[in-house]
Protein backbone atom coordinates (compact mmCIF):
# COMPACT_ATOMS: atom_id res chain seq x y z
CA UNK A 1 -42.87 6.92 64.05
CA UNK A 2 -40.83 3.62 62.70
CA UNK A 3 -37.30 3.31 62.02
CA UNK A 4 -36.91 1.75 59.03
CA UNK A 5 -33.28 0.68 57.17
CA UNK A 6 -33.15 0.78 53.73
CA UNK A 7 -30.16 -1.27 52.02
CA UNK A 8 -30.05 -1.43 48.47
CA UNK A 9 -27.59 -2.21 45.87
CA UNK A 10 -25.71 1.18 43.92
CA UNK A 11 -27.49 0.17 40.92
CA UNK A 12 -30.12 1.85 39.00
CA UNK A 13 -32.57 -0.92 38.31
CA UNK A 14 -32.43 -1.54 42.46
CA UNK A 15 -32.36 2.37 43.12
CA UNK A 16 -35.26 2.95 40.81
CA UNK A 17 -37.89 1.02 42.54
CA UNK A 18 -36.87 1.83 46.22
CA UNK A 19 -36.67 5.50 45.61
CA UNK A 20 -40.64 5.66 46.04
CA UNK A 21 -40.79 3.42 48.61
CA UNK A 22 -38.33 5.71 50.59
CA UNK A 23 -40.28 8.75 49.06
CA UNK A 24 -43.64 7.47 50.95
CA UNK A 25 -42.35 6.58 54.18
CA UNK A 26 -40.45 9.64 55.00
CA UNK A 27 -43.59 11.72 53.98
CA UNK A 28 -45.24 9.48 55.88
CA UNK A 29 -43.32 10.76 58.72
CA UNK A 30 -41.34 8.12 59.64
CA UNK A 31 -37.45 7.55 60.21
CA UNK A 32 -35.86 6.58 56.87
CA UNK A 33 -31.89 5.96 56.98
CA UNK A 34 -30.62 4.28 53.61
CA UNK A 35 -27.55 2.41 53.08
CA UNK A 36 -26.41 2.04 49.62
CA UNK A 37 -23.15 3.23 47.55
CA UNK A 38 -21.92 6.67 46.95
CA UNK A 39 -23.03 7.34 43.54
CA UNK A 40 -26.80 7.48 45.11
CA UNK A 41 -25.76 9.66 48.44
CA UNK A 42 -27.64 12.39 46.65
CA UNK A 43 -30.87 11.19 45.21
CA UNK A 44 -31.84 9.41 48.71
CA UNK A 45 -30.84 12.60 50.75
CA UNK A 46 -32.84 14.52 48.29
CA UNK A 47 -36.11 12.36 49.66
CA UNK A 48 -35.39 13.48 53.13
CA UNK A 49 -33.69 9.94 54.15
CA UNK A 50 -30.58 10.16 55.81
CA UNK A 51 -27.83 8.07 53.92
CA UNK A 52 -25.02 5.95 55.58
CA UNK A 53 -22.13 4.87 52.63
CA UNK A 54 -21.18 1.26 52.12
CA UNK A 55 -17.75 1.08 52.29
CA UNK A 56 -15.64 0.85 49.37
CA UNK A 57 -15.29 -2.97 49.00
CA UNK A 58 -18.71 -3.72 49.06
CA UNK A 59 -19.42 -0.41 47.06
CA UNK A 60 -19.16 -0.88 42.73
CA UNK A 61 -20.10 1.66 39.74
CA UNK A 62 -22.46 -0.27 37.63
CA UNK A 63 -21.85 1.91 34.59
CA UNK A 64 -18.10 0.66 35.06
CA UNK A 65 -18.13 -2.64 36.89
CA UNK A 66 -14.63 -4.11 35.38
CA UNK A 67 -12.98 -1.21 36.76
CA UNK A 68 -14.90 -0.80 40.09
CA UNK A 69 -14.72 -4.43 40.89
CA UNK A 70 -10.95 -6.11 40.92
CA UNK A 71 -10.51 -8.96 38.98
CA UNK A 72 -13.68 -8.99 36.93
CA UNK A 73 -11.91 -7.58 33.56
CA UNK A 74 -11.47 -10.29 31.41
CA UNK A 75 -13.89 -13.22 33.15
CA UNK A 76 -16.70 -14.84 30.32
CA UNK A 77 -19.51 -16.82 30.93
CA UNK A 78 -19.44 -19.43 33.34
CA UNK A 79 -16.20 -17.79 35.37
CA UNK A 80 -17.96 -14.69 35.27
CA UNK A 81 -20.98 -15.37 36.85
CA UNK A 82 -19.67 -18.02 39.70
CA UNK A 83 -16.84 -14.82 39.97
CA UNK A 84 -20.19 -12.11 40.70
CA UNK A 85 -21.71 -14.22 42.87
CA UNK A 86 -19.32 -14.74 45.09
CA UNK A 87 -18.36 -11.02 45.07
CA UNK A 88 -22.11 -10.57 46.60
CA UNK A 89 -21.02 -12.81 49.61
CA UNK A 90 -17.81 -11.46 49.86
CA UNK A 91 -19.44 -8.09 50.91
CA UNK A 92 -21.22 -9.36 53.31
CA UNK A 93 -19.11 -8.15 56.35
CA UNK A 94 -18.87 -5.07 54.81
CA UNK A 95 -22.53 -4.47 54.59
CA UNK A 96 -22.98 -6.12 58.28
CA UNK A 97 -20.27 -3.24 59.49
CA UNK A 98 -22.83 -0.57 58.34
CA UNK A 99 -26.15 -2.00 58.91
CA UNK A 100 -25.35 -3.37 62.55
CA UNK A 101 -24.39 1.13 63.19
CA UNK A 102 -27.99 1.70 62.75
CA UNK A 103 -31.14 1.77 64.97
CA UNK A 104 -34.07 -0.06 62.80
CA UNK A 105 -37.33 -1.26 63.87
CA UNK A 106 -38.00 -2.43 59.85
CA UNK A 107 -35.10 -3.58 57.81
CA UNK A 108 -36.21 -3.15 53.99
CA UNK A 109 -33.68 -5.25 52.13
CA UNK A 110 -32.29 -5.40 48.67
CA UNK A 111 -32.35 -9.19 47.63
CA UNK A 112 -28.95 -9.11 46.42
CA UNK A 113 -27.41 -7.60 49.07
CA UNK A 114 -25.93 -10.77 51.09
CA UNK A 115 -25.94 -9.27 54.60
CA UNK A 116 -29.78 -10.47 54.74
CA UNK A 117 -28.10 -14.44 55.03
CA UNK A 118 -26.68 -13.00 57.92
CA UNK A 119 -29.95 -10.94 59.61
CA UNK A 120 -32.06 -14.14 58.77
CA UNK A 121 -29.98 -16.33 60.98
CA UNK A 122 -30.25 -14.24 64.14
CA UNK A 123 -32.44 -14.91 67.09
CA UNK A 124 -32.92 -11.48 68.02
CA UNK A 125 -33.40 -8.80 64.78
CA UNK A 126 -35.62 -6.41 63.67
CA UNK A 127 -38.69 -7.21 61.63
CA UNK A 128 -36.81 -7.92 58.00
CA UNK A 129 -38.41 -7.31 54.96
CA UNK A 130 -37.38 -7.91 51.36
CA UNK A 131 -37.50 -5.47 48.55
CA UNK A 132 -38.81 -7.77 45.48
CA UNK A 133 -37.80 -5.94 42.69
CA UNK A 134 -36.40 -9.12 41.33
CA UNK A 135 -38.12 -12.67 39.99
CA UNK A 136 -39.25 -14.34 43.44
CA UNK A 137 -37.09 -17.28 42.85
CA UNK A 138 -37.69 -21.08 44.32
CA UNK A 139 -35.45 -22.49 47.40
CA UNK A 140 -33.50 -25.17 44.25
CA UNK A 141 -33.43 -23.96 40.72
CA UNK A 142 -36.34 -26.45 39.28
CA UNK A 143 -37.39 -23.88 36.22
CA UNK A 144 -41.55 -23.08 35.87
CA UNK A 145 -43.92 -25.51 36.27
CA UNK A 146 -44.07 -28.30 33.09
CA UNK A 147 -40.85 -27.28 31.90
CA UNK A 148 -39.16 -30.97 33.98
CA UNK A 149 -36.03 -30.77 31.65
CA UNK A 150 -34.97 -27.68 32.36
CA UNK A 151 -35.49 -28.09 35.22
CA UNK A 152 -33.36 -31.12 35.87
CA UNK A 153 -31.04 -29.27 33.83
CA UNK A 154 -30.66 -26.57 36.27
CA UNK A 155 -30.90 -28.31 39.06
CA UNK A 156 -27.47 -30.40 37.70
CA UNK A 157 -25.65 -26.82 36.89
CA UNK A 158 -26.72 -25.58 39.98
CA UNK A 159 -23.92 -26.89 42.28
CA UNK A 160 -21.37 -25.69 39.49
CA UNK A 161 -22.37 -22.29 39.34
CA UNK A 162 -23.00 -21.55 42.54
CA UNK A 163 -20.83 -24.30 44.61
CA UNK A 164 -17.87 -21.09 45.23
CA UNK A 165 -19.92 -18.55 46.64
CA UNK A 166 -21.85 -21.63 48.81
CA UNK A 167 -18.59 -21.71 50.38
CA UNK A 168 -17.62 -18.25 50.93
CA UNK A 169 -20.99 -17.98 52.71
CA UNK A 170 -20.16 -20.78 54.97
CA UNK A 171 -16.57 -19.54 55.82
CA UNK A 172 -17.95 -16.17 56.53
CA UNK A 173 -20.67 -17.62 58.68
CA UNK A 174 -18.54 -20.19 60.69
CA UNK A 175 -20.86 -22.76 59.59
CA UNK A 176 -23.38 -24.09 57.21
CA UNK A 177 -25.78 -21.52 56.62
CA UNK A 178 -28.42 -23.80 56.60
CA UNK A 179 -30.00 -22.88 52.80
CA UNK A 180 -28.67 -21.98 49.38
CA UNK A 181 -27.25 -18.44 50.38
CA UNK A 182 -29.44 -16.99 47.43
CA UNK A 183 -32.50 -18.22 49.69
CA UNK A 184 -32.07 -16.05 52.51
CA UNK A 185 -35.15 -14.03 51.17
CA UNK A 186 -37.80 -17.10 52.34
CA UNK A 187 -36.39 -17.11 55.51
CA UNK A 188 -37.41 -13.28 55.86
CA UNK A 189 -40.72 -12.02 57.78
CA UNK A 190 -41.87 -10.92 53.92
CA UNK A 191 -41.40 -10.09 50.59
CA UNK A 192 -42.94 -6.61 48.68
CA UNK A 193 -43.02 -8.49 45.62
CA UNK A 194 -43.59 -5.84 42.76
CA UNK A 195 -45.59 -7.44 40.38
CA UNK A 196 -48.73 -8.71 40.23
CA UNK A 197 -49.79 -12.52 41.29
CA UNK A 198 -50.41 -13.37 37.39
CA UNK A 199 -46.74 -12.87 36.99
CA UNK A 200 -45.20 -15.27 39.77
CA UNK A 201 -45.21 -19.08 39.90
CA UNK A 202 -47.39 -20.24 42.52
CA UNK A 203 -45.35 -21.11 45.48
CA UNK A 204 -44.51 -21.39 49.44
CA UNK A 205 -42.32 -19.50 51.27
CA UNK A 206 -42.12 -16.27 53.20
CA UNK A 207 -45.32 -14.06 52.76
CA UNK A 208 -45.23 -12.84 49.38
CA UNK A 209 -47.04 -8.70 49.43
CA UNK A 210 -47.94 -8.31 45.59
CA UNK A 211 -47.43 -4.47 45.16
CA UNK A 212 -46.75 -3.61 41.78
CA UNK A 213 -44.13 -2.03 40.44
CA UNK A 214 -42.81 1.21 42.03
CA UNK A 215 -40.99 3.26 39.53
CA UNK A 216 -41.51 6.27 38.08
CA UNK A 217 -39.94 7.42 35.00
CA UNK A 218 -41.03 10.68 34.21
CA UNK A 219 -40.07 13.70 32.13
CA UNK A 220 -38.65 15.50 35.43
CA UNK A 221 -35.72 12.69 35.40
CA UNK A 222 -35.93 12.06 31.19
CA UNK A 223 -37.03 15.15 29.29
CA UNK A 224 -38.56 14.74 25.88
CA UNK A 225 -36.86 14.23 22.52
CA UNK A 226 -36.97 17.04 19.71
CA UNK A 227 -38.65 13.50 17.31
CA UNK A 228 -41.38 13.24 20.37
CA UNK A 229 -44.63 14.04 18.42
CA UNK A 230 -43.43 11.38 16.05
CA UNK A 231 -45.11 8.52 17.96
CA UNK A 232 -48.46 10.27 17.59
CA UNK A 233 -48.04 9.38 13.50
CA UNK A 234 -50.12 6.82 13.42
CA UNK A 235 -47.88 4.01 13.01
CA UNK A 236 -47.46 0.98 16.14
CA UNK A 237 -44.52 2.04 18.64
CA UNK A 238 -42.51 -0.60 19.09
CA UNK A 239 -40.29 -0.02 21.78
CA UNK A 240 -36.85 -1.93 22.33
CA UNK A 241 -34.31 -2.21 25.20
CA UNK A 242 -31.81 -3.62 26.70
CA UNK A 243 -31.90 -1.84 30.04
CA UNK A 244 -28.89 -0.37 32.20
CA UNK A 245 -26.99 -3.24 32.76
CA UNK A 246 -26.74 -5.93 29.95
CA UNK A 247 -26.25 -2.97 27.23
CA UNK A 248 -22.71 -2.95 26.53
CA UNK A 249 -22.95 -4.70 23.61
CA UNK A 250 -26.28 -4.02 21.65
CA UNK A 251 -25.64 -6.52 18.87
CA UNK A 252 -27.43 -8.54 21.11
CA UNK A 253 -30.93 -7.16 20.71
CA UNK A 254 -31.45 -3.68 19.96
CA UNK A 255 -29.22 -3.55 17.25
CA UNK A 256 -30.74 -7.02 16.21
CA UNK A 257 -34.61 -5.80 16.26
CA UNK A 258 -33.92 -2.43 14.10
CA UNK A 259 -32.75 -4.76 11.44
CA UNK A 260 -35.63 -7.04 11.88
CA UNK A 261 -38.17 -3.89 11.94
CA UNK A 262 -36.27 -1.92 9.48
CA UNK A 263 -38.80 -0.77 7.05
CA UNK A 264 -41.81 -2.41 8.38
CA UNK A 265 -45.38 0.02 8.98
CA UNK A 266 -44.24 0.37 12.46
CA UNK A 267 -42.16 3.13 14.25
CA UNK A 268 -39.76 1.35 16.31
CA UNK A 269 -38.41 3.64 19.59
CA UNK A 270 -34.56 2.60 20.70
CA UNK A 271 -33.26 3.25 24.33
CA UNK A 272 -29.63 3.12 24.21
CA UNK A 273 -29.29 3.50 28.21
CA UNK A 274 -25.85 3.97 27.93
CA UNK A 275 -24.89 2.10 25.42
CA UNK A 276 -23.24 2.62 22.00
CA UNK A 277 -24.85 1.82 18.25
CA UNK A 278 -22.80 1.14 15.60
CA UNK A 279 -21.91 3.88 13.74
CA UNK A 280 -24.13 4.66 9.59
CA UNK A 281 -27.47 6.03 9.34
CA UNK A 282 -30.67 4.41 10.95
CA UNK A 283 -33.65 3.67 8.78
CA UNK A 284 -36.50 5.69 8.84
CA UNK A 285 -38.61 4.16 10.91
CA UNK A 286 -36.13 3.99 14.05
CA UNK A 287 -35.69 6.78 16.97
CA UNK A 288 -33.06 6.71 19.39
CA UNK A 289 -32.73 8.06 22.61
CA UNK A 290 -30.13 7.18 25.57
CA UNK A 291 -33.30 7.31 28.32
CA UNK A 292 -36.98 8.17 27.82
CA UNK A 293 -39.62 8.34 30.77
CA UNK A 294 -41.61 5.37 30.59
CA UNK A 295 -44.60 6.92 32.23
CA UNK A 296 -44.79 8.96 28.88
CA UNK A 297 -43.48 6.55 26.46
CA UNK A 298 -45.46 3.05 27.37
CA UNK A 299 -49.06 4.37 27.03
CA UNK A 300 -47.84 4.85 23.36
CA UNK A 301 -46.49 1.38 22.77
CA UNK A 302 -47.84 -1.26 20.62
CA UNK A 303 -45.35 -3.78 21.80
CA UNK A 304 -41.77 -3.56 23.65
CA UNK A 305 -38.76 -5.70 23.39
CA UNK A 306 -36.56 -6.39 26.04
CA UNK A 307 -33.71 -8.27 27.14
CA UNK A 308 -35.86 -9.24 30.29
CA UNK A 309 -35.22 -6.83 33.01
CA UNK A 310 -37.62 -7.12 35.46
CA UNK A 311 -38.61 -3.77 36.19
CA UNK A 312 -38.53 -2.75 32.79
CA UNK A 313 -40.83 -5.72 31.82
CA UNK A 314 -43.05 -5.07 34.92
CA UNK A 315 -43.15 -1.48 34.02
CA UNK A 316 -44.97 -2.65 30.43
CA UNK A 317 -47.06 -4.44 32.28
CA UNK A 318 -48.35 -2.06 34.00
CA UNK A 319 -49.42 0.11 31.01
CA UNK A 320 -50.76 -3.53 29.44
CA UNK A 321 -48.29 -3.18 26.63
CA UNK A 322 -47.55 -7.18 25.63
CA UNK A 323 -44.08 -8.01 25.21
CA UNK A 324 -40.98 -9.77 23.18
CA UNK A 325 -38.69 -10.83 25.61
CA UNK A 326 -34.51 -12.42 24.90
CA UNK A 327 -32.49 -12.52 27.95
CA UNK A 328 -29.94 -14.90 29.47
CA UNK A 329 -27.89 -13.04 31.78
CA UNK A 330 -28.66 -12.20 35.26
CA UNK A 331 -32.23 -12.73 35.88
CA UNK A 332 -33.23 -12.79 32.75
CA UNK A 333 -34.01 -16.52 32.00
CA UNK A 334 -36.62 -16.67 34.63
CA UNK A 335 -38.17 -13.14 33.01
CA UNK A 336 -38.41 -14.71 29.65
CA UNK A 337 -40.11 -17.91 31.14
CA UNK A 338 -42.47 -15.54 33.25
CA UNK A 339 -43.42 -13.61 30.11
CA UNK A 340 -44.41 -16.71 28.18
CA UNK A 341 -46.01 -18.93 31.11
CA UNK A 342 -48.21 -15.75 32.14
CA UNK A 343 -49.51 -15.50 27.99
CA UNK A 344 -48.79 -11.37 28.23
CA UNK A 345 -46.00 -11.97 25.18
CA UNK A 346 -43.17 -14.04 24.04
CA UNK A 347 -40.22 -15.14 25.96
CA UNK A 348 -36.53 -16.82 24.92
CA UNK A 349 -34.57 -17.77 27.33
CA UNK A 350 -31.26 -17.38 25.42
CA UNK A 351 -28.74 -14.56 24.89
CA UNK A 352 -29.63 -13.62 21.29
CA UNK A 353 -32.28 -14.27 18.31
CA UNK A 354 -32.30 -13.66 14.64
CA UNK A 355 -33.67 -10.45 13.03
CA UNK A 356 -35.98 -12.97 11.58
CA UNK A 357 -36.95 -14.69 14.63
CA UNK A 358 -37.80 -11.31 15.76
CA UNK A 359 -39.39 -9.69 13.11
CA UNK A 360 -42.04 -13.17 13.53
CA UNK A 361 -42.40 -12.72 16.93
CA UNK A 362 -43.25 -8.91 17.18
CA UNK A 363 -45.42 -9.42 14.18
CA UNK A 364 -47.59 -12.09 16.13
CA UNK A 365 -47.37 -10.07 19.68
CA UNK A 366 -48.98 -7.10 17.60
CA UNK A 367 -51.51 -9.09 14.96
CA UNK A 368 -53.08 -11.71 17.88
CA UNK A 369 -54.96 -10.33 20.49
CA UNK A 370 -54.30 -12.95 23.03
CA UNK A 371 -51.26 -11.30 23.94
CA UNK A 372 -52.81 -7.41 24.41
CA UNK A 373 -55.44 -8.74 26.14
CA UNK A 374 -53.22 -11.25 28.49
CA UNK A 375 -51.37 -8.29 29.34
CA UNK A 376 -54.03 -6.01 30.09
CA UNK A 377 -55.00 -8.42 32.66
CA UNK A 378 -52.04 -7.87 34.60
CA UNK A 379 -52.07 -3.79 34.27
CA UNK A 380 -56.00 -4.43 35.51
CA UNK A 381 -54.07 -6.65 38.58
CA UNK A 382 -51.22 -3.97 39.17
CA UNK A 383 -53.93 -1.29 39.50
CA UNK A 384 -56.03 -2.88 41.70
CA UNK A 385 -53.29 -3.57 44.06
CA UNK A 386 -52.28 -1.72 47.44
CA UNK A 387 -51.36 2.18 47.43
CA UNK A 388 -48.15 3.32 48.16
CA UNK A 389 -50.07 4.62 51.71
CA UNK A 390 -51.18 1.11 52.23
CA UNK A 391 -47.30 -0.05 51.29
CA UNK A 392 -46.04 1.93 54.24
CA UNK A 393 -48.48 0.49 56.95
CA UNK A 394 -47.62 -2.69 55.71
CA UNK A 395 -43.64 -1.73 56.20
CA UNK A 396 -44.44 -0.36 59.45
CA UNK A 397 -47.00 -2.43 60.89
């Protein structure tokens, strides 16, 4: 039997693709203890893991971050995301407080969750491994490979966006912590990277374990919609998202893409996750549901558009659907670029499109075969990657 720690972020998109993980290794018979915020006490205990709280300063509700988080209200662009980052580092005590309470032999660890800058620095630790349910990103922000001007780019806005929660890091350390603190991952003993290789730059580092994405969304969690047998009409689903965490406003892209597909020979599927449409009648052509289970709905896609979360994206992969992908926040940028290097769809790198722009794009995605067949190369890498039973001996060594 190992003890392993499981820390992960209180948000659904990090919850999601541990919950399996956890699911395998207690069955496996080993010592699961999770920490993680309160709002997901429940669904680990439910898995047999025993749960330890993060306390409330480094704990958040991610369907109400303004009001869980002080100070955020109000914060745009640029002030917003130098103000989240360094409210990751901030918590880092607070993590440490928990995670140093526990007995661990394996220390899975959520990417964002800053107490692994801390773990990575110590001489004596347990074995620490990362949970890579995020882009594996490089040590400097340099952009993918022939892209040299955004690169540079980056690498020049790098200093400004990240240059407060550098030095949080380095106050809370007592020192310099020796690397970007959003590089704390390469310094780990390995990452469960879960994707396939086709969809990560090359690249050194730690030991990257391509696993494929975890997640299941099934009609257990998300039961069926009364319009369900519509998708067997005979039409191309075309799915669209914006996922659980950039969907407050969905003028940005779902909103965008039922204009665009509005009236086309296509049946276009809308996940609201949360989020409100304006208010008037849909066309025809468009269902709407707040969740749907993805194990059910992907097989029946044509194409899905996204505003790049990972998961999600990885989660089309895996059922070879090709993709549209418009993101900017977060993660999201490097999604969209990973989407066009790896040829399984289109990728912008930007907040928003036009309903034109879109209409093109998922037009090409679903009339050239390059696309379908790119990313049925990646489902045929996903599947022939390790079982969840070969996941756990590689947790537990």
């Amino acid at each position: 039997m190992t003890r392993v720690l499981v820390c992960v972020q209180p948000a659904r998109g990090h919850v999601g693709p541990t919950k399996p993980v956890v699911e395998a290794l207690v069955a496996a018979g080993h010592e699961v203890a999770v920490v993680t915020g309160a709002r997901y006490r429940e669904a680990f205990e439910k898995l047999g893991a025993t749960v330890a709280l993060l306390p409330e300063e480094a704990d958040f509700d991610e369907t109400d971050l303004d009001g869980t988080i002080p100070g955020r209200a109000g914060l745009r662009g640029l002030k917003l995301a130098r103000f989240d980052l360094t409210h990751f580092v901030r918590a880092m005590p607070a993590q440490l407080s928990v995670i140093d309470a526990q007995e661990a032999d394996v220390v899975l660890c959520d990417p964002l969750m800053m107490a692994g800058l801390a773990l990575v620095r110590r001489d004596r630790r347990p074995r620490l491994l990362v949970l890579g349910f995020l882009p594996f990103l490089p040590p400097v922000p340099t952009g993918p490979p022939g892209h040299p001007v955004r690169g540079a780019l980056l690498k020049a806005l790098a200093p400004v966006l990240t240059g407060p929660a550098q030095k949080q890091a380095r106050d809370l350390l007592g020192g310099d912590p020796g690397m970007l603190f959003t590089d704390w991952p390469l310094r780990s003993d390995g990452v469960l990277q879960m994707t396939c290789p086709g969809f990560e730059y090359p690249r050194a580092g730690a030991p990257l374990h391509f696993i494929g994405p975890t997640t299941v969304s099934a009609t257990s969690e998300h039961p069926l919609p009364p319009w369900w047998a519509d998708l067997d009409g005979g039409r191309p689903v075309v799915h669209v998202t914006q996922g659980t965490i950039a969907n407050d406003d969905l003028g940005r892209l779902v909103e965008p893409t039922i204009d665009a597909l509005a009236g086309e020979d296509v049946l276009v599927v809308a996940t609201t996750c949360g989020g409100k449409l304006r208010p008037g009648p849909l066309p025809e052509n468009v269902r709407v549901a707040d969740f749907l289970p993805y194990d059910e709905l992907l097989p029946r896609c044509a194409a899905m558009v996204s505003n790049g979360g990972y998961g999600g994206v990885n989660h089309a992969l895996r059922h070879g659907v090709p993709l549209v992908v418009v993101g900017a926040s977060e993660d999201k940028r490097d999604v969209a670029a990973r989407v066009s290097w790896s040829g399984a769809g289109i990728g912008h790198a930007r907040a928003s499109v036009s309903p034109r722009t879109l209409r093109r794009d998922v037009h090409r995605v679903l009339a050239e075969p390059r696309h379908r067949t790119r990313a049925r190369e990646l489902a045929a890498e996903m599947a022939a990657g390790p079982t969840m039973d070969e996941v756990v001996k590689l947790i537990t060594g």
